[in-house]
PDB file of N, CA and C in Angstrom:
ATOM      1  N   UNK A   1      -9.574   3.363  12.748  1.00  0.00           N
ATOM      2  CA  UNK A   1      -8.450   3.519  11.848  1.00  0.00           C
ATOM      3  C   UNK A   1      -7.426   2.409  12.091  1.00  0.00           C
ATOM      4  N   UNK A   2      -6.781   1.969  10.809  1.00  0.00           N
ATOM      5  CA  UNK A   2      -5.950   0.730  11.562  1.00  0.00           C
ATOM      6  C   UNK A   2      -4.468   1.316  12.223  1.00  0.00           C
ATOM      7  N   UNK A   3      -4.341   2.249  11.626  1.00  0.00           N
ATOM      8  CA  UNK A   3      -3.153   2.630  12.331  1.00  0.00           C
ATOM      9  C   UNK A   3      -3.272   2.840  14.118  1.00  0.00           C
ATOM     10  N   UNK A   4      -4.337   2.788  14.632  1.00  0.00           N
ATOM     11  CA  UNK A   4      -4.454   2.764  15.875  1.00  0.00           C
ATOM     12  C   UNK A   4      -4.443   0.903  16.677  1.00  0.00           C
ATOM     13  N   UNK A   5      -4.318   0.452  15.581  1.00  0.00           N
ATOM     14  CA  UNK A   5      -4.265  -1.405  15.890  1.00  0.00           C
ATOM     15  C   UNK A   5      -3.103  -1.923  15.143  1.00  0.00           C
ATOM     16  N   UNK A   6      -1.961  -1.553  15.332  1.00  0.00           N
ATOM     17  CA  UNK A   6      -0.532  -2.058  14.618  1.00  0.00           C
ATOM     18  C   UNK A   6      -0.188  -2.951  15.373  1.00  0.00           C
ATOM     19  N   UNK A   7      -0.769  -3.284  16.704  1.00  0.00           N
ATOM     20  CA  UNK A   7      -0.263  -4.133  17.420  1.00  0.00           C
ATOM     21  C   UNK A   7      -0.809  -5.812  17.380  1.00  0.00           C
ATOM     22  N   UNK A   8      -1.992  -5.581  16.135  1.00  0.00           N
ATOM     23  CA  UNK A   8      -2.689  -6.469  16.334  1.00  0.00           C
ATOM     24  C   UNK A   8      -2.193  -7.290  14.616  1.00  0.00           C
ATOM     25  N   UNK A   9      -1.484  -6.665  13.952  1.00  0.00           N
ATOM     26  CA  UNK A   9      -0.932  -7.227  12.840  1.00  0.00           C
ATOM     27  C   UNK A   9       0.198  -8.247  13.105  1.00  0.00           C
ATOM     28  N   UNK A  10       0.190  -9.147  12.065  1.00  0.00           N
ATOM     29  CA  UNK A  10       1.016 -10.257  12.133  1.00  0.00           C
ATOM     30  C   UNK A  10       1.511 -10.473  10.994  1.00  0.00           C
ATOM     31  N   UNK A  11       1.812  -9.613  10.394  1.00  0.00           N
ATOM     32  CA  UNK A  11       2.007 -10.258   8.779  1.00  0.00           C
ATOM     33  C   UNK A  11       2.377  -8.646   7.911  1.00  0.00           C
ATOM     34  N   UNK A  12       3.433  -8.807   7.049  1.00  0.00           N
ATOM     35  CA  UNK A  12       3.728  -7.674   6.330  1.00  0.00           C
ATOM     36  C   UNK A  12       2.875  -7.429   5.615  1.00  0.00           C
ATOM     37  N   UNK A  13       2.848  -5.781   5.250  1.00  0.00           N
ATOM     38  CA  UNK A  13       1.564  -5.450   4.463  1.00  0.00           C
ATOM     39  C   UNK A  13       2.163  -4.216   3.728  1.00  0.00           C
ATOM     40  N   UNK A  14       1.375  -3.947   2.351  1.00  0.00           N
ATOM     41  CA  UNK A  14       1.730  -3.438   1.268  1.00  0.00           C
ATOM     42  C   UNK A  14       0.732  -1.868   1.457  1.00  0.00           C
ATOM     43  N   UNK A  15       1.592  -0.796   1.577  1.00  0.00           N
ATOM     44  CA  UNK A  15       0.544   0.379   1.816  1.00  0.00           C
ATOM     45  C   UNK A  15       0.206   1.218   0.032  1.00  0.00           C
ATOM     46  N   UNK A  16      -0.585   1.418  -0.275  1.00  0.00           N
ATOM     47  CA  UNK A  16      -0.926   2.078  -1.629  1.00  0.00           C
ATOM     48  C   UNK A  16      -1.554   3.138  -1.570  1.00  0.00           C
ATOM     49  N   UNK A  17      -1.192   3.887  -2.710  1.00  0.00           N
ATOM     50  CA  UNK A  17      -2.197   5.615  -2.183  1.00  0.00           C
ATOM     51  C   UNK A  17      -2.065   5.811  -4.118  1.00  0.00           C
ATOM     52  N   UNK A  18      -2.986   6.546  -4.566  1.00  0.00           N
ATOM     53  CA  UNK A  18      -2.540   6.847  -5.966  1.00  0.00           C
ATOM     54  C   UNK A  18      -2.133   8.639  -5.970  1.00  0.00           C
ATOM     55  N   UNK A  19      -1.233   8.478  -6.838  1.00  0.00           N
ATOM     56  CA  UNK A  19      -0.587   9.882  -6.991  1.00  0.00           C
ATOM     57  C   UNK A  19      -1.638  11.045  -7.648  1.00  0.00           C
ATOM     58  N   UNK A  20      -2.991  10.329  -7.841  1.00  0.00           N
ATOM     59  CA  UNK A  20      -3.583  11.774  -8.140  1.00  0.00           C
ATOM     60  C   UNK A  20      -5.048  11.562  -6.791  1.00  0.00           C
ATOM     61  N   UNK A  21      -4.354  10.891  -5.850  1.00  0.00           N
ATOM     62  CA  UNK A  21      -5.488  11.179  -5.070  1.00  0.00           C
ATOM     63  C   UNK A  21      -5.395  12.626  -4.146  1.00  0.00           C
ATOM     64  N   UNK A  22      -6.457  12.750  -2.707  1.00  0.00           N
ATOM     65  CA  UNK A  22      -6.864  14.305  -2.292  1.00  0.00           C
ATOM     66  C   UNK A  22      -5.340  13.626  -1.638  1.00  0.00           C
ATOM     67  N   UNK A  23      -4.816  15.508  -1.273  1.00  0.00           N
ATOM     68  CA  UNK A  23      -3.611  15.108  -0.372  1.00  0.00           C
ATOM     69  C   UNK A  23      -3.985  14.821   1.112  1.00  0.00           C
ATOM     70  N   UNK A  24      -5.247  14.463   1.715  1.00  0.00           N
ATOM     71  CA  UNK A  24      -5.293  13.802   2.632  1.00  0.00           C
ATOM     72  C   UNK A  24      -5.173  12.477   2.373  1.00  0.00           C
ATOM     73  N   UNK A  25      -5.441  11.959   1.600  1.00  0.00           N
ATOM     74  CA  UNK A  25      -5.459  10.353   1.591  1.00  0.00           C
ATOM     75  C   UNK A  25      -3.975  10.223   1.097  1.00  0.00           C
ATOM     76  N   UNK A  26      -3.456  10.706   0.739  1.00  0.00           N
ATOM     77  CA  UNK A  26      -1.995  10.182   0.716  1.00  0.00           C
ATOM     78  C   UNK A  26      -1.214  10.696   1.520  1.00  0.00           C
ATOM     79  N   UNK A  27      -1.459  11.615   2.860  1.00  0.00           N
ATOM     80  CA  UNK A  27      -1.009  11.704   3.881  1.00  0.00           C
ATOM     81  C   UNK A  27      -1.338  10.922   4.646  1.00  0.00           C
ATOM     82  N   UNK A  28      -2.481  10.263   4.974  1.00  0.00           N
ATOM     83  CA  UNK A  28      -2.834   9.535   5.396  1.00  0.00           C
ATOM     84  C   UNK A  28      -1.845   7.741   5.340  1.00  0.00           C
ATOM     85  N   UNK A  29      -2.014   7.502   4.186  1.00  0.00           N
ATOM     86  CA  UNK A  29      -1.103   6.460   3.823  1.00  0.00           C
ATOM     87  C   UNK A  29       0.182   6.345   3.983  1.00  0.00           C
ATOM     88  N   UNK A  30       0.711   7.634   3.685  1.00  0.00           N
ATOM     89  CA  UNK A  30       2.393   7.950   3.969  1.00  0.00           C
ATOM     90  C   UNK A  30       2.693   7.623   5.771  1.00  0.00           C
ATOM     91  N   UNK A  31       1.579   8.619   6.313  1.00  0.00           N
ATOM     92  CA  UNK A  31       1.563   8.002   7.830  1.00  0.00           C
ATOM     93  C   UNK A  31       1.206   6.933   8.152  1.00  0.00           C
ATOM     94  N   UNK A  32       0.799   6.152   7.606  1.00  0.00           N
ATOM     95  CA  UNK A  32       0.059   4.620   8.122  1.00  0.00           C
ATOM     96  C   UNK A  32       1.431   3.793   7.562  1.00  0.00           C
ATOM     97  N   UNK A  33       2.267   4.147   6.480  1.00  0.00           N
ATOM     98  CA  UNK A  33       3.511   3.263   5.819  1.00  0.00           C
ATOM     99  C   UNK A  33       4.329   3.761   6.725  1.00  0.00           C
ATOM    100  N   UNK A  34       4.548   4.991   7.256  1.00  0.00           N
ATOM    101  CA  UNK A  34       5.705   5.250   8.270  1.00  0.00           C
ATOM    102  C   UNK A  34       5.521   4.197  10.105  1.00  0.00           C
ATOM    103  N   UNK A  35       4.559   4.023  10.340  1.00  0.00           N
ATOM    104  CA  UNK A  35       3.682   3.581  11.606  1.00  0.00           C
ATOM    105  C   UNK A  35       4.556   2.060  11.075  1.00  0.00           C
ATOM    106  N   UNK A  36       3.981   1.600   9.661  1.00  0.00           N
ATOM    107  CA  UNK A  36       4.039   0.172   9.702  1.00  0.00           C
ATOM    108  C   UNK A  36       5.560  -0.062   9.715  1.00  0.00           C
ATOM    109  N   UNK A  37       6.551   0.696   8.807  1.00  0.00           N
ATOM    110  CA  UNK A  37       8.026   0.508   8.621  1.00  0.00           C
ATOM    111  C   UNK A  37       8.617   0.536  10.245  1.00  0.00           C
ATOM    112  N   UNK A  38       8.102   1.239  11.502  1.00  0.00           N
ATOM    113  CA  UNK A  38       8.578   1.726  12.961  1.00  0.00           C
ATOM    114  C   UNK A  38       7.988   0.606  13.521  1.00  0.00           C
ATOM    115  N   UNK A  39       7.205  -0.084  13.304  1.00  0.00           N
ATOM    116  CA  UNK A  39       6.521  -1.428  13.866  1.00  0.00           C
ATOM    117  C   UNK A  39       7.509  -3.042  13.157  1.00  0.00           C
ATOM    118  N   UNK A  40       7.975  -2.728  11.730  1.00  0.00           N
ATOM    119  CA  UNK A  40       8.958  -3.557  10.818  1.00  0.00           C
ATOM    120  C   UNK A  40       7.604  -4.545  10.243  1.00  0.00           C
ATOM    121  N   UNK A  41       6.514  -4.087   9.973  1.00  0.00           N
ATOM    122  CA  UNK A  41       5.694  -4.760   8.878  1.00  0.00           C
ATOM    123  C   UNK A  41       5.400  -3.938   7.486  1.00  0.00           C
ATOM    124  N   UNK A  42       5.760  -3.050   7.592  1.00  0.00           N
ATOM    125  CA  UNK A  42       5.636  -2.429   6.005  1.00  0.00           C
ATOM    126  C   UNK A  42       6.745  -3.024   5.100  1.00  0.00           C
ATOM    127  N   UNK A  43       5.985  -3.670   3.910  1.00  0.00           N
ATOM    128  CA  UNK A  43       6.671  -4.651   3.290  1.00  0.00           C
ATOM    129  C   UNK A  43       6.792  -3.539   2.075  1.00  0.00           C
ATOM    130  N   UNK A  44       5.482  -2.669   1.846  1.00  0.00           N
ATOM    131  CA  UNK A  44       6.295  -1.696   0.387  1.00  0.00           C
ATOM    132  C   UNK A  44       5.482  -0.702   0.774  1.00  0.00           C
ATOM    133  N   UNK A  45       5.855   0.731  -0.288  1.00  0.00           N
ATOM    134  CA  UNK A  45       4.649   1.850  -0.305  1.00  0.00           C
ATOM    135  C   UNK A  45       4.730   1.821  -1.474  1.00  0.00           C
ATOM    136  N   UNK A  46       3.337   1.667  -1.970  1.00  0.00           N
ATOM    137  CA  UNK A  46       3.252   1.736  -3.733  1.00  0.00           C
ATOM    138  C   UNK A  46       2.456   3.027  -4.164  1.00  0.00           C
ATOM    139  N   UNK A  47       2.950   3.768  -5.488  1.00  0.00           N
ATOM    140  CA  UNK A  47       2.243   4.896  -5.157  1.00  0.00           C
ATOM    141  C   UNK A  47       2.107   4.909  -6.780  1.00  0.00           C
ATOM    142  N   UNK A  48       0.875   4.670  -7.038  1.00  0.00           N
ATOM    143  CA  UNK A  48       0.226   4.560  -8.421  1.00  0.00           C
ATOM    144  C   UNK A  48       0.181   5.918  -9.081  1.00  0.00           C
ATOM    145  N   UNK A  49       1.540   5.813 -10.333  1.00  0.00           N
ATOM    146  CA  UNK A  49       1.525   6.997 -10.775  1.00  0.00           C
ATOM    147  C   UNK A  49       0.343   7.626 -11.933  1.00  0.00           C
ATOM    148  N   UNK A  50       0.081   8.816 -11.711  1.00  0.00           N
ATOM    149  CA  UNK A  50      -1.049   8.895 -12.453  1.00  0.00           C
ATOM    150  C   UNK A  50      -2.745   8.771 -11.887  1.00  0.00           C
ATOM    151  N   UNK A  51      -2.526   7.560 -11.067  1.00  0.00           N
ATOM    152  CA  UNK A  51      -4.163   6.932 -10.557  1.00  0.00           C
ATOM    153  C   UNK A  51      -4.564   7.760  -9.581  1.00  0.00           C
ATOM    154  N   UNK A  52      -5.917   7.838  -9.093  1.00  0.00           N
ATOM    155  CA  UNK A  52      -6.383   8.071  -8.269  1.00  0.00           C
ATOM    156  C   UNK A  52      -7.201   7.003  -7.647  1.00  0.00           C
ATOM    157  N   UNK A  53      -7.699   7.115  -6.605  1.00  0.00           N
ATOM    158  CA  UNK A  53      -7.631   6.170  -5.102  1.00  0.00           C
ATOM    159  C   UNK A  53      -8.684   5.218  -5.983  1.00  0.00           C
ATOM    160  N   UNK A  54      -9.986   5.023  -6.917  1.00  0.00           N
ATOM    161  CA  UNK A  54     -10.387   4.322  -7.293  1.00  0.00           C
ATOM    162  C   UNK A  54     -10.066   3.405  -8.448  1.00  0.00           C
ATOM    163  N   UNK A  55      -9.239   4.319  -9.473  1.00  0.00           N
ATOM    164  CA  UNK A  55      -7.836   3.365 -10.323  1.00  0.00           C
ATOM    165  C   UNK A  55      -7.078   2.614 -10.164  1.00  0.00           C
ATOM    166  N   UNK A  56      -6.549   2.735  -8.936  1.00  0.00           N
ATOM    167  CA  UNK A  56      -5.516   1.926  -8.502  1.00  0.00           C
ATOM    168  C   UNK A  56      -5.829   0.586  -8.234  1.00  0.00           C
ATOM    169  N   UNK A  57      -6.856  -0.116  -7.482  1.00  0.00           N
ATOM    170  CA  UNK A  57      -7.161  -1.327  -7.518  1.00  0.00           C
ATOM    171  C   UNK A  57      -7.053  -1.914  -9.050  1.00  0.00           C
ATOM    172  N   UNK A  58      -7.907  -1.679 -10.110  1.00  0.00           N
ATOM    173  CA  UNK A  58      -7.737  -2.067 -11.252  1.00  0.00           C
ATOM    174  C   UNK A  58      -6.496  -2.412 -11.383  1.00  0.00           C
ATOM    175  N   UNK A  59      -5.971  -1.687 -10.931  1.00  0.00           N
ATOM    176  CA  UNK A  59      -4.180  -2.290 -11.825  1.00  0.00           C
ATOM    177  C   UNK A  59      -4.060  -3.852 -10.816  1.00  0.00           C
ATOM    178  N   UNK A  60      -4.080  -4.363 -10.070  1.00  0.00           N
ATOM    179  CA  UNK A  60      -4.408  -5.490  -9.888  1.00  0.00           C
ATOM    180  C   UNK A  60      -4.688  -6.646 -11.000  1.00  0.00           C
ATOM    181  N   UNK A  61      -5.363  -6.399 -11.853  1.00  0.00           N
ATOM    182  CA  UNK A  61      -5.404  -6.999 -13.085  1.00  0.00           C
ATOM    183  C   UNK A  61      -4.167  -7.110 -14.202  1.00  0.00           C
ATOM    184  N   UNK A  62      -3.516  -6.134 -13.610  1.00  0.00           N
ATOM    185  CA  UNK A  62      -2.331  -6.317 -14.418  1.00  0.00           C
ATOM    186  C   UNK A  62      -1.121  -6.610 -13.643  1.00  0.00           C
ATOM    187  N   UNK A  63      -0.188  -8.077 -14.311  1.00  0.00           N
ATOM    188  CA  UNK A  63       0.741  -8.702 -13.361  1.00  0.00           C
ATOM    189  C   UNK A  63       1.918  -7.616 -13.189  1.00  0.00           C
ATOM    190  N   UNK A  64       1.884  -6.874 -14.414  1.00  0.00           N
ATOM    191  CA  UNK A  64       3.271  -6.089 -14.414  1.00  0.00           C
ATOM    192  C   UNK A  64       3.281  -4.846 -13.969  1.00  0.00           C
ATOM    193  N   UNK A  65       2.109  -4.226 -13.095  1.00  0.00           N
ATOM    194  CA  UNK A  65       1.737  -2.742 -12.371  1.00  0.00           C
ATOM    195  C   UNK A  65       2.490  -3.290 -11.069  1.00  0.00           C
ATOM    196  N   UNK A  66       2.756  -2.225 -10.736  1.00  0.00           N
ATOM    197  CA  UNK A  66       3.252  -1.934  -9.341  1.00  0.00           C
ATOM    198  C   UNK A  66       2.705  -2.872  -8.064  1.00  0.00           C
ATOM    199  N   UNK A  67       1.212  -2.459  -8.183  1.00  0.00           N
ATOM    200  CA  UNK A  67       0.381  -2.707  -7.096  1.00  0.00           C
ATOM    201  C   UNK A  67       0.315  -4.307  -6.960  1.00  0.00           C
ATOM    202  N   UNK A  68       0.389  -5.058  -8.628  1.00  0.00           N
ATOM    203  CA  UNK A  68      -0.358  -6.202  -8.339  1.00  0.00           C
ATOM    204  C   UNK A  68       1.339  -7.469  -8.626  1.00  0.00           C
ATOM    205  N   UNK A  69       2.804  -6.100  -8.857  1.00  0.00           N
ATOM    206  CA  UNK A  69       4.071  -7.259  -8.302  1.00  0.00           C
ATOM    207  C   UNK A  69       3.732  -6.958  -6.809  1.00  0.00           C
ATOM    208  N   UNK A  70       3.775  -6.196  -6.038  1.00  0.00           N
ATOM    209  CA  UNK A  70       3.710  -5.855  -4.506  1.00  0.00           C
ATOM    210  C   UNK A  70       2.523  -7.175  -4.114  1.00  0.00           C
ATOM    211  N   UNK A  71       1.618  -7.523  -4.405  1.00  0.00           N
ATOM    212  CA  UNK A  71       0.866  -8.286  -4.017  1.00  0.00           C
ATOM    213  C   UNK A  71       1.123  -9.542  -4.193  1.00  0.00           C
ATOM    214  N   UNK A  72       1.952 -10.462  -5.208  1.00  0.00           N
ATOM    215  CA  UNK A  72       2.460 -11.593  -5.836  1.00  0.00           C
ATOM    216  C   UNK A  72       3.240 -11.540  -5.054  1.00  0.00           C
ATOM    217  N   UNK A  73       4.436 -10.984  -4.656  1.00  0.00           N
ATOM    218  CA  UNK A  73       5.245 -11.040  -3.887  1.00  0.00           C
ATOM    219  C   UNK A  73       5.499 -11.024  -2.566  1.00  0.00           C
ATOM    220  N   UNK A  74       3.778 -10.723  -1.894  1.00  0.00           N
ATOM    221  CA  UNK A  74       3.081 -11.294  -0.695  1.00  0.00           C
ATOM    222  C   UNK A  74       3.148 -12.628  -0.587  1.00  0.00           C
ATOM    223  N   UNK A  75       2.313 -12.864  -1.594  1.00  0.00           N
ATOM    224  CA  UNK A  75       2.119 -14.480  -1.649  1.00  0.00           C
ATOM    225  C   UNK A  75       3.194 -15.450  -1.832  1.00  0.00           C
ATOM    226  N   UNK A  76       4.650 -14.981  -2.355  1.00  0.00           N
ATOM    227  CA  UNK A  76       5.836 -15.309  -2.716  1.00  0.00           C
ATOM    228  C   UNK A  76       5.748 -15.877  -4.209  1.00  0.00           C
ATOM    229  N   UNK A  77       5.144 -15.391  -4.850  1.00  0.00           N
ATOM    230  CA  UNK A  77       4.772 -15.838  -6.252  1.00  0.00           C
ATOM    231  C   UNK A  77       5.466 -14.549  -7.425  1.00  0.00           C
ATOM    232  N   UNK A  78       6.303 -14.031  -7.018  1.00  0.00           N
ATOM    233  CA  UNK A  78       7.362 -12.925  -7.388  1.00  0.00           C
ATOM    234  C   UNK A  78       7.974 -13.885  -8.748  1.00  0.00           C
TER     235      UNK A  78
END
């Protein structure tokens, strides 16, 4: 699990969960975004309204979804 290797990150990172996924996987994520914000690399929590955990990548394709400004704005291309 990566939340057991936070020490090995170097770089801010964007946590995502979709709002119609199981409520383990977005407990899961909520705890892995809380881990990263207490470490100071959680750069966002994006939480794809509507999607579930295999939807949400798709929106990637689109510049103006949540998931894929959070990712541009990795790259500094905001």
């Amino acid at each position: 699990s990566p939340i057991r290797h936070l020490s090995r990150l170097r770089c801010p990172v964007v946590v995502a969960y979709g709002e119609r996924d199981s409520p383990e996987f977005q407990r899961q994520a909520r705890e892995f975004a809380e881990a990263l914000r207490t470490s100071g690399r959680l750069r966002q929590l994006v939480v794809g309204a509507g999607l579930n955990h295999f939807e949400l990548p798709e929106t990637l394709a689109d510049p103006q979804s949540a998931l894929a400004r959070a990712a541009l704005a990795l790259l500094g291309l905001r």
